[in-house]
N, C-alpha and C. Protein backbone atom coordinates (compact mmCIF):
# COMPACT_ATOMS: atom_id res chain seq x y z
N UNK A 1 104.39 66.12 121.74
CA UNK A 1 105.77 65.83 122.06
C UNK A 1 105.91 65.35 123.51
N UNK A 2 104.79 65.62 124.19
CA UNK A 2 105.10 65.13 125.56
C UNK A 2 105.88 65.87 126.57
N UNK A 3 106.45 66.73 126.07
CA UNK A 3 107.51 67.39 126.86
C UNK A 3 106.91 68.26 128.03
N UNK A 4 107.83 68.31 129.05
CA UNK A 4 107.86 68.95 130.55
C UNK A 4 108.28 70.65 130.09
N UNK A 5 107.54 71.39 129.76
CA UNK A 5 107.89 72.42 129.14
C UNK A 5 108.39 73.74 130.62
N UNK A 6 107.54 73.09 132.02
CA UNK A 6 108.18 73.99 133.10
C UNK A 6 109.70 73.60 133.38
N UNK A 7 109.96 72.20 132.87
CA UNK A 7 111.66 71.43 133.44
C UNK A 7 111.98 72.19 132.31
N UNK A 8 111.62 71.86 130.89
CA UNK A 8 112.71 73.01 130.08
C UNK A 8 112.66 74.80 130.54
N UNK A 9 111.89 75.33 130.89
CA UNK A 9 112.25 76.85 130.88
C UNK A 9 113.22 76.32 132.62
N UNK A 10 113.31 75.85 133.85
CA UNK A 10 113.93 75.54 134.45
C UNK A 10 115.44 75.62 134.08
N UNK A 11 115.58 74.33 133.08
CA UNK A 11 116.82 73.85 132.29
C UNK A 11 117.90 75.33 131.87
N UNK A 12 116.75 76.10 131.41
CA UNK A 12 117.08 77.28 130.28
C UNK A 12 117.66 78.19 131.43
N UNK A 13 116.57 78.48 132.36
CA UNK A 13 117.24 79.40 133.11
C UNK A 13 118.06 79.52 134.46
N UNK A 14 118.97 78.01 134.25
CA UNK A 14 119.63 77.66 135.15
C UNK A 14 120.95 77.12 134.16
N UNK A 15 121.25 77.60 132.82
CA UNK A 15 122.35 77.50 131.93
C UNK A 15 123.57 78.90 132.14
N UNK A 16 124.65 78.20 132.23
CA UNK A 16 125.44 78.99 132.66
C UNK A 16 125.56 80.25 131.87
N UNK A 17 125.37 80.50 130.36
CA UNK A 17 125.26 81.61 129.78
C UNK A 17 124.73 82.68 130.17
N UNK A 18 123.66 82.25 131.13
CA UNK A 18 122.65 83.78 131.39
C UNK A 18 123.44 84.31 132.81
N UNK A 19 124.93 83.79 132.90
CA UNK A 19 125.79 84.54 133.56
C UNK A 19 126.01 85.73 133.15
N UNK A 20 126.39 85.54 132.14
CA UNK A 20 126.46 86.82 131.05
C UNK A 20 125.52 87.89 131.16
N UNK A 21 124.62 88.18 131.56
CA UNK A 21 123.18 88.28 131.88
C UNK A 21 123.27 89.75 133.07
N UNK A 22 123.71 90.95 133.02
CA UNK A 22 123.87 91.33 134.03
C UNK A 22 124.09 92.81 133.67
N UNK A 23 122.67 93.60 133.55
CA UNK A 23 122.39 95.03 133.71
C UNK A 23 121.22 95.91 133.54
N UNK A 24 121.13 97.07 133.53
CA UNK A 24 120.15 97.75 134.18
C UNK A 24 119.31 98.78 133.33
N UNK A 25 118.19 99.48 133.36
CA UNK A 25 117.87 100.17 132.87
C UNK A 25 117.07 100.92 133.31
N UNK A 26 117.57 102.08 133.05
CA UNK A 26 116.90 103.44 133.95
C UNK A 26 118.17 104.03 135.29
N UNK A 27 117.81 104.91 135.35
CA UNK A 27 118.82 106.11 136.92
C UNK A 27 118.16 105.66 138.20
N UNK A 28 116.62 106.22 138.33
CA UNK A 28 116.06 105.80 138.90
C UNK A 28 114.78 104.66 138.92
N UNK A 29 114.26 103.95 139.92
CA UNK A 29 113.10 102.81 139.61
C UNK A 29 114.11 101.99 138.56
N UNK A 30 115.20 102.11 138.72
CA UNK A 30 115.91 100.64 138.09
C UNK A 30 115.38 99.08 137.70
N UNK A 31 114.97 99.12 136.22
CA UNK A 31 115.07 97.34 136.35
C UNK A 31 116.41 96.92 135.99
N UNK A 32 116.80 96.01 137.08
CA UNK A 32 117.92 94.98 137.12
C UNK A 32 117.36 93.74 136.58
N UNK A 33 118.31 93.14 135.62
CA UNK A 33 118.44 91.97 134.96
C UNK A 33 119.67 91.47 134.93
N UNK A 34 119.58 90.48 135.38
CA UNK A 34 120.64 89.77 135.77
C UNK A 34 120.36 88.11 136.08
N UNK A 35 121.61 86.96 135.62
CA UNK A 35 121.25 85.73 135.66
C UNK A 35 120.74 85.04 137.37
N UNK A 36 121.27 85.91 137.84
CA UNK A 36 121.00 85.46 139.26
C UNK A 36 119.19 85.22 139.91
N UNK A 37 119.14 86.89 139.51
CA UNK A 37 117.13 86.88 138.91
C UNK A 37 116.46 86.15 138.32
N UNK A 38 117.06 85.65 137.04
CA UNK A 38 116.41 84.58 136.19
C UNK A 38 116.57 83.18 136.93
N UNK A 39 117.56 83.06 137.49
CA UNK A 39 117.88 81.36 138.82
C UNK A 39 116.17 81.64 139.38
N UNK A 40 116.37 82.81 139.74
CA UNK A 40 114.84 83.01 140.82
C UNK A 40 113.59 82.57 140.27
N UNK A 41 113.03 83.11 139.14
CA UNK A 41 112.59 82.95 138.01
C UNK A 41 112.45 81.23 138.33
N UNK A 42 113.54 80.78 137.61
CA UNK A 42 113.51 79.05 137.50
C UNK A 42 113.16 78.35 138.81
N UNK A 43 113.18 78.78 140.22
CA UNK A 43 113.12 78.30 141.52
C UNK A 43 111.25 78.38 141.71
N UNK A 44 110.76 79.76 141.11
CA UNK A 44 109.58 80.25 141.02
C UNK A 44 108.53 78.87 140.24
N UNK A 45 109.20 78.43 138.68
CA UNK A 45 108.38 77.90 138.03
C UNK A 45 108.80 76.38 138.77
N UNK A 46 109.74 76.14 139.09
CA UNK A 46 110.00 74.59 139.57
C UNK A 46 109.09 74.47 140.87
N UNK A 47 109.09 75.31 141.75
CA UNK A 47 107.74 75.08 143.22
C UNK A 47 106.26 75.51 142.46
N UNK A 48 105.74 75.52 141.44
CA UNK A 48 104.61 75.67 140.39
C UNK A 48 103.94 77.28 140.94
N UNK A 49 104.62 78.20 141.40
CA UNK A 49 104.36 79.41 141.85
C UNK A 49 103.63 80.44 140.72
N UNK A 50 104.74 80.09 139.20
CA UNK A 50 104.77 80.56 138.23
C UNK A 50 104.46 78.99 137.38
N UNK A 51 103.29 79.33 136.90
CA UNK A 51 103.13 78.47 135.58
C UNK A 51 103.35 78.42 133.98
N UNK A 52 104.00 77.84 133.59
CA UNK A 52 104.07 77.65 131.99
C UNK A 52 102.87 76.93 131.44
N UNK A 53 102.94 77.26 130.42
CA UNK A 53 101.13 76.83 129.05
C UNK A 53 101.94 77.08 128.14
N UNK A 54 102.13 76.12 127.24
CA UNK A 54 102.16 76.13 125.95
C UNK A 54 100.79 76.51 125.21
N UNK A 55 101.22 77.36 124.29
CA UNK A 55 100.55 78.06 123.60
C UNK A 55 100.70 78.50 122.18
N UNK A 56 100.02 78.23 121.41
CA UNK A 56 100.20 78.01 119.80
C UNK A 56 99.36 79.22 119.26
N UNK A 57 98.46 79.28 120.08
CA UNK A 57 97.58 80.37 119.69
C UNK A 57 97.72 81.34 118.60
N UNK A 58 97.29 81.98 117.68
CA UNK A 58 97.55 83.04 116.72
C UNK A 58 97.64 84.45 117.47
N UNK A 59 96.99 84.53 118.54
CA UNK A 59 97.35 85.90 119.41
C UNK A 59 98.54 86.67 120.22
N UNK A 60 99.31 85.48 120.41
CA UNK A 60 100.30 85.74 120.50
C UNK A 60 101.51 85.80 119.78
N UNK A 61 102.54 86.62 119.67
CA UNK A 61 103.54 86.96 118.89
C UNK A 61 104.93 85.62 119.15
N UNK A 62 105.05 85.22 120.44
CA UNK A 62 105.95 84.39 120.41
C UNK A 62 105.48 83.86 122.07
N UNK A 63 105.61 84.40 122.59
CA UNK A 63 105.02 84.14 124.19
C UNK A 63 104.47 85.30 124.77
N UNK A 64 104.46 85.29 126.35
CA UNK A 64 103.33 86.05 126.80
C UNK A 64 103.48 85.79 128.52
N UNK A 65 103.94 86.95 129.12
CA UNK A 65 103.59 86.77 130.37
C UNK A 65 102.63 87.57 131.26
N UNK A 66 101.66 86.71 132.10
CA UNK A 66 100.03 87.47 132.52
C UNK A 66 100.55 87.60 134.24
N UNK A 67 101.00 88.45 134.59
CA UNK A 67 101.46 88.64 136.12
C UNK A 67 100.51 88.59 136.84
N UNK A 68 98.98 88.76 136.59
CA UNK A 68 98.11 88.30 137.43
C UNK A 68 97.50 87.09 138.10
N UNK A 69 98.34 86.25 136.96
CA UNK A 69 97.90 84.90 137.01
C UNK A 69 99.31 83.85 137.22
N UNK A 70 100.27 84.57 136.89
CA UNK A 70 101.30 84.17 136.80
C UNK A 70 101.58 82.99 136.45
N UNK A 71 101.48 83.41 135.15
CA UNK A 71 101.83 82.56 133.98
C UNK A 71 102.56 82.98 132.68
N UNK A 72 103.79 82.05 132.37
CA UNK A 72 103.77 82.46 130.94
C UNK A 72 103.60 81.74 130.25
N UNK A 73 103.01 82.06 128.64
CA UNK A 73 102.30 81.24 127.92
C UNK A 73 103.96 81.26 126.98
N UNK A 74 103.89 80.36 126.33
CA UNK A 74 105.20 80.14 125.65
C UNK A 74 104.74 79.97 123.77
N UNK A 75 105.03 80.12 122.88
CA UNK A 75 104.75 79.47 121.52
C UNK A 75 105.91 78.06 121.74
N UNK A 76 105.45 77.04 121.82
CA UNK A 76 106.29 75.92 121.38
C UNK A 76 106.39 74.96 120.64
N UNK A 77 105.56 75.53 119.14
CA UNK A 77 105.63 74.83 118.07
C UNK A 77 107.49 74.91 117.42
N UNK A 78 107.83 74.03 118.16
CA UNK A 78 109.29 73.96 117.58
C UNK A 78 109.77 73.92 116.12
N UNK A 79 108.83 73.36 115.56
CA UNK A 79 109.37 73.49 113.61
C UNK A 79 109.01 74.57 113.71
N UNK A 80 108.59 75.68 114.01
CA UNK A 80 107.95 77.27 113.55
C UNK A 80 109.01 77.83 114.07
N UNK A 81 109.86 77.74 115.51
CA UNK A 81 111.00 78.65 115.80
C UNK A 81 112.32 77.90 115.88
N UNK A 82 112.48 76.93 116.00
CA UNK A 82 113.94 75.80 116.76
C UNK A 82 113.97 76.10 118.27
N UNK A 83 114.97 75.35 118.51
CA UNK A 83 115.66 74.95 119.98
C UNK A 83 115.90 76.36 120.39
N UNK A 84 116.76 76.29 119.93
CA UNK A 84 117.43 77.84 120.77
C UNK A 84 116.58 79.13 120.94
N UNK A 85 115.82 79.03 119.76
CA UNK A 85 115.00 80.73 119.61
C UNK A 85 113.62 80.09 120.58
N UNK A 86 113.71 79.06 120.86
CA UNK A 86 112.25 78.89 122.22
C UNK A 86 112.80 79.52 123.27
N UNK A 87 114.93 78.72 123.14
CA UNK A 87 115.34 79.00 124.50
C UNK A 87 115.69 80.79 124.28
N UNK A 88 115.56 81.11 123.84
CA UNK A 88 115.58 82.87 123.53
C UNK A 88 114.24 83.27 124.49
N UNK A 89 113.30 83.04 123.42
CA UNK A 89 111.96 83.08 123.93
C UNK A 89 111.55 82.60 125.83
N UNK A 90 112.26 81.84 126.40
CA UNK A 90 111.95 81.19 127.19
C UNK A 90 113.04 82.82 128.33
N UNK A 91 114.11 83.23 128.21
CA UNK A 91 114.81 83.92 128.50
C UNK A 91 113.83 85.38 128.68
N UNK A 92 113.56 85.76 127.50
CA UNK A 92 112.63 87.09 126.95
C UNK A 92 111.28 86.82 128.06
N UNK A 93 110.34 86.10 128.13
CA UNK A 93 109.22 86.32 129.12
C UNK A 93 109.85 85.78 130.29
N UNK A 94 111.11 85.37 130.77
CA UNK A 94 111.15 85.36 132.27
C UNK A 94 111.79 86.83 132.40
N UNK A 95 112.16 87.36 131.95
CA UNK A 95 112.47 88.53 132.89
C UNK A 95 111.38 89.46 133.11
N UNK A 96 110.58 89.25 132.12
CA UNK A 96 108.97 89.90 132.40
C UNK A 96 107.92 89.19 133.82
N UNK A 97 108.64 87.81 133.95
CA UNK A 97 108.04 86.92 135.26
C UNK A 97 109.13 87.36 135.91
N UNK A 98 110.30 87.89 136.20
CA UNK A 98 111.44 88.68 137.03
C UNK A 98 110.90 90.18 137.96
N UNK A 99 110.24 90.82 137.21
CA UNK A 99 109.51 91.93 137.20
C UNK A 99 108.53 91.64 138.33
N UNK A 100 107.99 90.58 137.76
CA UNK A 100 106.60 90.24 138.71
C UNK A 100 106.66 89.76 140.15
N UNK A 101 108.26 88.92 140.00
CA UNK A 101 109.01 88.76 141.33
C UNK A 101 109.00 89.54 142.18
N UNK A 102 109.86 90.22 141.76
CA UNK A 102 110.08 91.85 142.36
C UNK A 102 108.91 92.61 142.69
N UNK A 103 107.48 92.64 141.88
CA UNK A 103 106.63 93.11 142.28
C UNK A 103 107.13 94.86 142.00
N UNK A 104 108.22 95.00 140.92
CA UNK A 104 108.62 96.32 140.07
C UNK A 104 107.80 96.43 138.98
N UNK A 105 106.88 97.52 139.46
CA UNK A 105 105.85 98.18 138.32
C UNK A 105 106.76 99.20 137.34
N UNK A 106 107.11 98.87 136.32
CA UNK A 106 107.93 99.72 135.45
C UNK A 106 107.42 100.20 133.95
N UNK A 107 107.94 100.74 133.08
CA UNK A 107 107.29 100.94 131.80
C UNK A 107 107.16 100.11 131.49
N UNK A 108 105.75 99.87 130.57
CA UNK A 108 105.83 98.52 129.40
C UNK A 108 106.98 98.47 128.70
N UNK A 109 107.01 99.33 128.17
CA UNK A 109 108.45 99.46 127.27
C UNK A 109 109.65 98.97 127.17
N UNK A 110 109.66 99.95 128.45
CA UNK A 110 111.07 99.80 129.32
C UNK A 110 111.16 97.74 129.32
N UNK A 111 110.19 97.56 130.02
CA UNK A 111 110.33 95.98 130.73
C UNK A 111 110.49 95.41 128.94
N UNK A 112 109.92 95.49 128.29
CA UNK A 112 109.93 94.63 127.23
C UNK A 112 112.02 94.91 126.54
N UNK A 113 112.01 96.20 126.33
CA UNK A 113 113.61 96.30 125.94
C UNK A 113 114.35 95.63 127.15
N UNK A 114 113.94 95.63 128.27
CA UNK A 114 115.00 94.59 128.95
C UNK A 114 114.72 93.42 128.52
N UNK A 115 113.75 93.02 128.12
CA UNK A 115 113.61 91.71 128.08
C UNK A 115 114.21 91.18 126.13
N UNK A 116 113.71 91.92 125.54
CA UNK A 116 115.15 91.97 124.22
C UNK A 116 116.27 91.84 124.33
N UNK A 117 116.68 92.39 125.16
CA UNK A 117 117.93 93.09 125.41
C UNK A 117 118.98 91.47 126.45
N UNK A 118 117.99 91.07 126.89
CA UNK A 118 118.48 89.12 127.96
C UNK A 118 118.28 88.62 126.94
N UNK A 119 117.23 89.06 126.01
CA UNK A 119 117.04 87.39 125.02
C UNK A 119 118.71 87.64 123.62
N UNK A 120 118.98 89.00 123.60
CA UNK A 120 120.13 88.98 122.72
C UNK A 120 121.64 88.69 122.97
N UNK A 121 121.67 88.95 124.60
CA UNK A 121 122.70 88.79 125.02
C UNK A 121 122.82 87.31 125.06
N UNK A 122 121.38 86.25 125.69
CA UNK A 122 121.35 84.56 125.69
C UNK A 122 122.20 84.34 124.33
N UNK A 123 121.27 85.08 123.53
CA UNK A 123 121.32 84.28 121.66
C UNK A 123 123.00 84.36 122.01
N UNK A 124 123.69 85.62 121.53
CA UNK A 124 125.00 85.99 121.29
C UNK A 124 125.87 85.27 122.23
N UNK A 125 125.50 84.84 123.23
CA UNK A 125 126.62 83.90 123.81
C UNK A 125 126.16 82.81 123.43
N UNK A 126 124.99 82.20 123.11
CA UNK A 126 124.88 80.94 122.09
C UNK A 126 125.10 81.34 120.83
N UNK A 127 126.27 82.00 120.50
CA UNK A 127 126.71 82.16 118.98
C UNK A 127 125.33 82.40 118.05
N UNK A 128 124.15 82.80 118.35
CA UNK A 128 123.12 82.31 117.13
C UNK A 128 122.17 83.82 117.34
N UNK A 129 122.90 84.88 117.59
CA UNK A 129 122.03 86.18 117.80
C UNK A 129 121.71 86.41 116.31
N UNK A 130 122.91 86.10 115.29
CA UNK A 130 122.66 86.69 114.19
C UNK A 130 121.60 85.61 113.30
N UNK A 131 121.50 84.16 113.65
CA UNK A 131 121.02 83.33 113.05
C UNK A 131 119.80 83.63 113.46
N UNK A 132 119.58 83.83 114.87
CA UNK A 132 117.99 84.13 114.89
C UNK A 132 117.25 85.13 114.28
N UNK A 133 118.17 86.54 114.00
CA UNK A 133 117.84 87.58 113.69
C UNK A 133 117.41 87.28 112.07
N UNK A 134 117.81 86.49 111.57
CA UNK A 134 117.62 86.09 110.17
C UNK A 134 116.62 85.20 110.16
N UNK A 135 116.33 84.34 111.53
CA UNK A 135 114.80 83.24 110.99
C UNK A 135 113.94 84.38 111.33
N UNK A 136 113.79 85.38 111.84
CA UNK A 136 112.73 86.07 112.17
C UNK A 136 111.72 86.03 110.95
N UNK A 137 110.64 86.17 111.44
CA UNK A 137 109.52 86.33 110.46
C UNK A 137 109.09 87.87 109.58
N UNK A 138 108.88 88.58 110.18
CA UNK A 138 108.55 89.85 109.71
C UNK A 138 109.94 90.88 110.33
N UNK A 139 109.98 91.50 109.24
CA UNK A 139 111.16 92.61 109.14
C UNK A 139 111.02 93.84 110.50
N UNK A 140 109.76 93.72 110.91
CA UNK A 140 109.79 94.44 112.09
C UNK A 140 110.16 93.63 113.58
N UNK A 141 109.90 92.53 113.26
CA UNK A 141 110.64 91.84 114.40
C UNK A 141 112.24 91.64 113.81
N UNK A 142 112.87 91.43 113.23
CA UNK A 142 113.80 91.57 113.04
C UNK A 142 114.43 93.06 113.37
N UNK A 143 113.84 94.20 112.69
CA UNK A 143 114.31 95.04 113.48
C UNK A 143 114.18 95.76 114.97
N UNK A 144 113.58 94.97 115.69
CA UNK A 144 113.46 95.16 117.63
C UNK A 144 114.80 93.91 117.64
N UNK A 145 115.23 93.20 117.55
CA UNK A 145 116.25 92.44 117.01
C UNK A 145 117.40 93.10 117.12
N UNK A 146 117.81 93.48 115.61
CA UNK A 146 119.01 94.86 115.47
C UNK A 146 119.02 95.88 116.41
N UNK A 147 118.04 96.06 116.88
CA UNK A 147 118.01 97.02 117.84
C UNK A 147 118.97 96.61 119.37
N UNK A 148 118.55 95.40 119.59
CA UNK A 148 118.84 94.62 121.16
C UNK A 148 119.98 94.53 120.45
N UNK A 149 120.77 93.83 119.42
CA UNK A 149 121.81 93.56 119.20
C UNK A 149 122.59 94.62 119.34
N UNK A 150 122.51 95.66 118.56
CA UNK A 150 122.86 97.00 119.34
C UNK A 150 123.13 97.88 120.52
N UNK A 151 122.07 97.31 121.24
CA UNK A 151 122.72 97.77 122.56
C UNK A 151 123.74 96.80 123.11
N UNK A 152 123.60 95.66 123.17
CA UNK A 152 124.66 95.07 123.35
C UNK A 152 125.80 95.21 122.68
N UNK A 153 126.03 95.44 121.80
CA UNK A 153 127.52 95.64 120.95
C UNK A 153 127.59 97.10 121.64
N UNK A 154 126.76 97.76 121.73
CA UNK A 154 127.44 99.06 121.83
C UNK A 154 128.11 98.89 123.40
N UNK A 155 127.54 98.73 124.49
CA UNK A 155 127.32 98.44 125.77
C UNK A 155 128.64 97.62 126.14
N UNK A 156 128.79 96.87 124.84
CA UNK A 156 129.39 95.54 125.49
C UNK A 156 129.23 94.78 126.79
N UNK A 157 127.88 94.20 126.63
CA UNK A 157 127.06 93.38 127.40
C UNK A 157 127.43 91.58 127.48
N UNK A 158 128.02 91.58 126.93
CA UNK A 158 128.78 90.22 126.67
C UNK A 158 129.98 90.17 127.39
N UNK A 159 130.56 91.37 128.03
CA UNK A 159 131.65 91.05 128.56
C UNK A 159 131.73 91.80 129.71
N UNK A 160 130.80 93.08 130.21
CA UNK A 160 130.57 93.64 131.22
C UNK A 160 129.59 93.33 132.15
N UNK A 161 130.03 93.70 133.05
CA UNK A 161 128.75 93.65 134.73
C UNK A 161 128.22 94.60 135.08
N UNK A 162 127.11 94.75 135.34
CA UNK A 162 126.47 95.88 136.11
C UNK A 162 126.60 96.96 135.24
N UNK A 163 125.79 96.94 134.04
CA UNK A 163 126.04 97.94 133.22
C UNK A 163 124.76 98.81 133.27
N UNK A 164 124.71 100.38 133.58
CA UNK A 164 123.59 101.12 133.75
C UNK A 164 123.27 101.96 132.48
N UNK A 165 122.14 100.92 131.77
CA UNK A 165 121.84 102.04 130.22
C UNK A 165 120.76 102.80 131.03
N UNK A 166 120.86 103.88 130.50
CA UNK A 166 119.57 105.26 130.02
C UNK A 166 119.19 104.47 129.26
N UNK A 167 117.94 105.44 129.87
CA UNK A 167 116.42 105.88 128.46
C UNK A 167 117.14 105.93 126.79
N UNK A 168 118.00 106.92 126.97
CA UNK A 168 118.27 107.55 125.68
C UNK A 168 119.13 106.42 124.98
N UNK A 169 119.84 105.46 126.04
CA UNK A 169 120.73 103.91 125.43
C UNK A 169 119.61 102.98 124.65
N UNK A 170 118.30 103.02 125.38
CA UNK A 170 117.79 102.07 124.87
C UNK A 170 116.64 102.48 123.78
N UNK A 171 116.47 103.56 123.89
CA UNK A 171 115.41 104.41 122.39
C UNK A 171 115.37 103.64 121.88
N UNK A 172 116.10 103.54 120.96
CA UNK A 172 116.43 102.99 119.44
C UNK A 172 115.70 101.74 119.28
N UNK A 173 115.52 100.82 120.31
CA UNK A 173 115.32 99.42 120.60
C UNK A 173 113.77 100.02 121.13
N UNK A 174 113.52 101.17 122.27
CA UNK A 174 111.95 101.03 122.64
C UNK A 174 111.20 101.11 121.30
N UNK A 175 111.82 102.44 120.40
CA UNK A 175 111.15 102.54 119.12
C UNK A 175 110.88 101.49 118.43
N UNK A 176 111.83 101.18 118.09
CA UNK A 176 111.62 99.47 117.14
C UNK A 176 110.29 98.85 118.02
N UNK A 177 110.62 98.47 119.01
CA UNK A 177 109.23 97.60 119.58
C UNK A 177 108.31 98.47 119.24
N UNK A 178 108.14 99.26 119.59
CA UNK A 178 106.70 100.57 119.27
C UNK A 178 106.31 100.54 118.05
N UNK A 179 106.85 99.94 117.07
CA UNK A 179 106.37 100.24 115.58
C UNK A 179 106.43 98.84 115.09
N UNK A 180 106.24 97.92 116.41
CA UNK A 180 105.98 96.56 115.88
C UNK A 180 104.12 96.55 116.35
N UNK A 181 103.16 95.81 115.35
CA UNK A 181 101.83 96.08 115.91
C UNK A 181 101.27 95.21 116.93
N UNK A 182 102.60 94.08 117.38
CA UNK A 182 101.75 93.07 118.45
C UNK A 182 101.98 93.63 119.67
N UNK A 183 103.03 95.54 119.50
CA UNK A 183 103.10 96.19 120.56
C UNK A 183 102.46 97.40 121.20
N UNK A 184 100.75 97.21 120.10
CA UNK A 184 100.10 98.43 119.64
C UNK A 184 99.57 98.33 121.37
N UNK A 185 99.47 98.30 122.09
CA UNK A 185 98.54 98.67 123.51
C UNK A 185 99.59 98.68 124.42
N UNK A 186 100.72 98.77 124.49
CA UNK A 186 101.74 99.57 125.13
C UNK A 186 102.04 100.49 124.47
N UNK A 187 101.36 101.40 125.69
CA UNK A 187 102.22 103.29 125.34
C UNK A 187 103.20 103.55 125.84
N UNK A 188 103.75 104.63 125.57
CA UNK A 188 105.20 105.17 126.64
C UNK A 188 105.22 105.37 127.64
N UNK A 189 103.96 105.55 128.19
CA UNK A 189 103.69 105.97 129.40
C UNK A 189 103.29 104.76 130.60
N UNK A 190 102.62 104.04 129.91
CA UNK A 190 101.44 102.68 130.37
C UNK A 190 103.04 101.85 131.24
N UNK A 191 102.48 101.26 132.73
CA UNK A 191 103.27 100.84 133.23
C UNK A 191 102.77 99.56 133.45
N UNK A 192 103.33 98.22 133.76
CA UNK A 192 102.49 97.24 133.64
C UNK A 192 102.24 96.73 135.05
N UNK A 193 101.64 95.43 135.20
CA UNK A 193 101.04 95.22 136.39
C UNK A 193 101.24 94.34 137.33
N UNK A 194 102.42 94.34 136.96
CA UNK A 194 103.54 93.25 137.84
C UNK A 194 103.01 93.29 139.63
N UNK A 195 102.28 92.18 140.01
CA UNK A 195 102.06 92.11 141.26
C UNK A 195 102.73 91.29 142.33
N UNK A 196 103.21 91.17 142.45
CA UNK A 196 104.50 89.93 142.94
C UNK A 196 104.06 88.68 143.08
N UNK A 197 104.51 88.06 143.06
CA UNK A 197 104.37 86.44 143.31
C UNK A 197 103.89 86.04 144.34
């Protein structure tokens, strides 16, 4: 296809929706997510700090971000997901390259439900949380899905700022990921290795 796949995640995370984009998880060692972070994110991959790779690979579940190398690998076989669920996807591993910004070593977990949790709020202000939740492939990704959608409805993340979930807000959603198997080598405990940029 030819495509500039660092100008599109750029594009993506410099769209006014991920205004919407704006809260926290955990009391203390807070990760903040927020659209302002993800601008950073896009400033990161546009000076080639942070690299994008397309990646088709069978090992990966949809994308993939390696903070050591700082890179994220993206799936961008577009007939396999569409437009929007890349730009989901493209949302979901920058806040995991957000992390790495920051140089905030946090739970695997934790970082991945935030990062559900931006890619549902993107979808739902692109009207298509529920459409994506339905192309999903396997019923366990669909349900880490219901899960993010959930905290957002419950939260009301679509229309609030600076919203501080607990542990116990986002369970429901760590579980779901935990009993998905492309999430089998994150434990509850295992923190990841976000080294800063």
């Amino acid at each position: 296809m030819g495509r500039n796949w660092a100008e599109r995640c750029v594009q993506v995370l410099r769209d006014p929706a991920l205004d919407a984009i704006d809260f926290c998880i955990g009391l203390t060692n807070r990760l903040q997510v927020d659209g302002a972070g993800l601008r950073i994110v896009a400033g990161h991959i546009e000076r080639g700090d942070i690299r994008v790779v397309p990646d088709n690979s069978d090992d990966i579940h949809g994308g993939r971000y390696v903070s050591r190398e700082n890179r994220m690998h993206l799936r961008t076989a577009i007939d396999d997901i569409g437009p929007i669920l890349l730009d989901g996807l493209i949302v979901h591993e920058a806040v995991h390259a957000l992390m790495d910004v920051r140089a905030k070593r946090v739970l695997s977990l934790r970082n991945e439900a935030a990062a559900y949790t931006a890619q549902a709020i993107f979808l739902a202000k692109n009207t298509y949380l529920d459409g994506a939740i339905k192309r999903e492939k396997t019923e366990k990704t669909r349900a880490i899905m219901r899960a993010a959608q959930a905290v957002v409805e419950r939260h009301k993340l679509l229309t609030r700022k600076g919203v501080r979930l607990s542990r116990t807000d986002v369970l429901p959603l760590i579980e779901a990921i935990e009993a998905h198997p492309a999430y089998d080598d994150h434990k509850r405990s295992a923190r990841g290795l976000e080294d800063g940029i």
